[in-house]
Protein backbone atom coordinates (compact mmCIF):
# COMPACT_ATOMS: atom_id res chain seq x y z
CA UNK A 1 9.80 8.46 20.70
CA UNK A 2 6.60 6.86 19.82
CA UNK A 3 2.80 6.97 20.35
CA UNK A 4 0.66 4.02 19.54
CA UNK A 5 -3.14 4.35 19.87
CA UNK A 6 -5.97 1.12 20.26
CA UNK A 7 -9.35 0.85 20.76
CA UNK A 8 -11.25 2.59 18.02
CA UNK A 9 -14.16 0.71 16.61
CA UNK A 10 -17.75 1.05 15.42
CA UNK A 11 -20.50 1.90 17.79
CA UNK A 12 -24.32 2.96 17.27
CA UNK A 13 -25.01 6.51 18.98
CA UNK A 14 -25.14 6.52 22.81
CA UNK A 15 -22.52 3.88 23.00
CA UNK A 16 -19.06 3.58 24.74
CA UNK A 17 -15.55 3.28 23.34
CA UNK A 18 -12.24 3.39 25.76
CA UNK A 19 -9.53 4.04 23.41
CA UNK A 20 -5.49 3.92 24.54
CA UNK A 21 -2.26 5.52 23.93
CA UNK A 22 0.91 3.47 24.54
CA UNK A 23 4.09 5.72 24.71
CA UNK A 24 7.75 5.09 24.45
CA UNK A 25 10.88 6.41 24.21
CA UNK A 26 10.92 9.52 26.60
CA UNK A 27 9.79 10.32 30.20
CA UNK A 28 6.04 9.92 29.91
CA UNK A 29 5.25 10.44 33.18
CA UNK A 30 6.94 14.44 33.29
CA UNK A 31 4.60 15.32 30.13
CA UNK A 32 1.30 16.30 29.07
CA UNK A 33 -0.40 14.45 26.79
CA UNK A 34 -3.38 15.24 24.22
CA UNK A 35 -6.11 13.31 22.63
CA UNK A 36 -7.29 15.01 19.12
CA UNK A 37 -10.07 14.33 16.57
CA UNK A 38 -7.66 14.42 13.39
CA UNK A 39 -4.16 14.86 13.19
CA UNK A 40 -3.32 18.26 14.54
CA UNK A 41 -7.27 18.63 14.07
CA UNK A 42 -9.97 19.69 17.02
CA UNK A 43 -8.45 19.28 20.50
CA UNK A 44 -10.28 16.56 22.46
CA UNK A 45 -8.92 16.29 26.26
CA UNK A 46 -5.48 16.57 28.07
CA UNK A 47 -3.92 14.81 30.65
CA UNK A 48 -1.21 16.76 32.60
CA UNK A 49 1.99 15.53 33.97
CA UNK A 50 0.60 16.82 37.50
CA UNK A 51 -2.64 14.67 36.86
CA UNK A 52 -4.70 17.30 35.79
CA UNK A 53 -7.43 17.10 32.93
CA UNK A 54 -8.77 19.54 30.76
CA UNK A 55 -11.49 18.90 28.01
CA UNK A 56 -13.28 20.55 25.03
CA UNK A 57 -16.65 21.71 25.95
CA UNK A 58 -18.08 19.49 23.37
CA UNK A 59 -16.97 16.30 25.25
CA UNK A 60 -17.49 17.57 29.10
CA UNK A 61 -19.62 14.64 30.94
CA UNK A 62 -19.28 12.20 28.16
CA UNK A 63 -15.40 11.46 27.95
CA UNK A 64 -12.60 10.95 30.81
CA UNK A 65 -9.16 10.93 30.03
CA UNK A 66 -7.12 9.07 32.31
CA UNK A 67 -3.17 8.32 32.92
CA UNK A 68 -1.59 5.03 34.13
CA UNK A 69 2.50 6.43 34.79
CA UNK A 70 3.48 2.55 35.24
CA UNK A 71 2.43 1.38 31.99
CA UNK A 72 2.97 4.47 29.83
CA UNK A 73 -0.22 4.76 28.68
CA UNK A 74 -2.94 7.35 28.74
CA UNK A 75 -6.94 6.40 28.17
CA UNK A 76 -9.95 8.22 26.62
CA UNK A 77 -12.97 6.95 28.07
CA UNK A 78 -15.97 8.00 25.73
CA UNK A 79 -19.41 7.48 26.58
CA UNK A 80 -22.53 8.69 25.07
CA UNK A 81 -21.09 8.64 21.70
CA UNK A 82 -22.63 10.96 18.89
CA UNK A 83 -21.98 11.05 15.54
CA UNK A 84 -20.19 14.08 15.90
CA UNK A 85 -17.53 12.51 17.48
CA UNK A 86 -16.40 10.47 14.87
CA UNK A 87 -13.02 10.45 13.01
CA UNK A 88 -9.58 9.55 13.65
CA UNK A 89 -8.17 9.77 16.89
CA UNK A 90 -4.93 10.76 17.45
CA UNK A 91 -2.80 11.03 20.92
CA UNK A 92 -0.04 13.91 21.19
CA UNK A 93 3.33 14.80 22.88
CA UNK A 94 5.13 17.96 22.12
CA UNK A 95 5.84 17.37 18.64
CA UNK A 96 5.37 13.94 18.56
CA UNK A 97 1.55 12.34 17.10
CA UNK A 98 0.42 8.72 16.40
CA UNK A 99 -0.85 7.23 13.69
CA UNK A 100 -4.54 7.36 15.45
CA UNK A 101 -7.20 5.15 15.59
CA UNK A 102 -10.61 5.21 14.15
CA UNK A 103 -13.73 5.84 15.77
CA UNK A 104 -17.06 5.41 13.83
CA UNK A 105 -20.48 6.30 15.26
CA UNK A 106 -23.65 5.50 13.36
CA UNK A 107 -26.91 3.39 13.03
């Protein structure tokens, strides 16, 4: 079982970032799935197996979280970046976290 996040980067304030979460190794499409700033840090979004999404309050009309079943992957959309929202974003199943990918937001 294995998560693999893309996409961080370095963007000035008010910009965009669409990060990614490749998964393999179990049945993706039956589970929920979590983005987090940090490791097992503040809870970001969720994507549920029935298509649902849930997100912090902090994010709400900034960030989408989307799910693509065929290609095992989930997306975090993020627009409107802050500084605030930077740090190390990691994807979650269950138990199981990826290494994350960084996100920097500054001038």
């Amino acid at each position: 079982v294995q998560l693999v996040e893309s996409g961080g980067g370095s963007v000035q304030p008010g910009g965009s970032l669409t990060l990614s979460c490749q998964a393999s190794g179990f049945g993706f499409s039956r589970y929920n799935l979590r983005w987090f700033r940090g490791k097992g840090g503040r809870w970001v979004a969720s994507s549920t197996s029935g298509n649902g999404t849930l997100y912090a309050d902090s994010v709400k009309g900034r960030f989408t979280v989307s799910r693509d079943n065929e290609k095992n992957t989930i997306y975090l959309q993020m627009n409107n970046l802050k500084p605030e929202d930077a740090g190390r974003y990691c994807c979650n199943c269950a138990d199981v976290w990826g290494q994350g990918t960084q996100v920097a937001v500054a001038w």
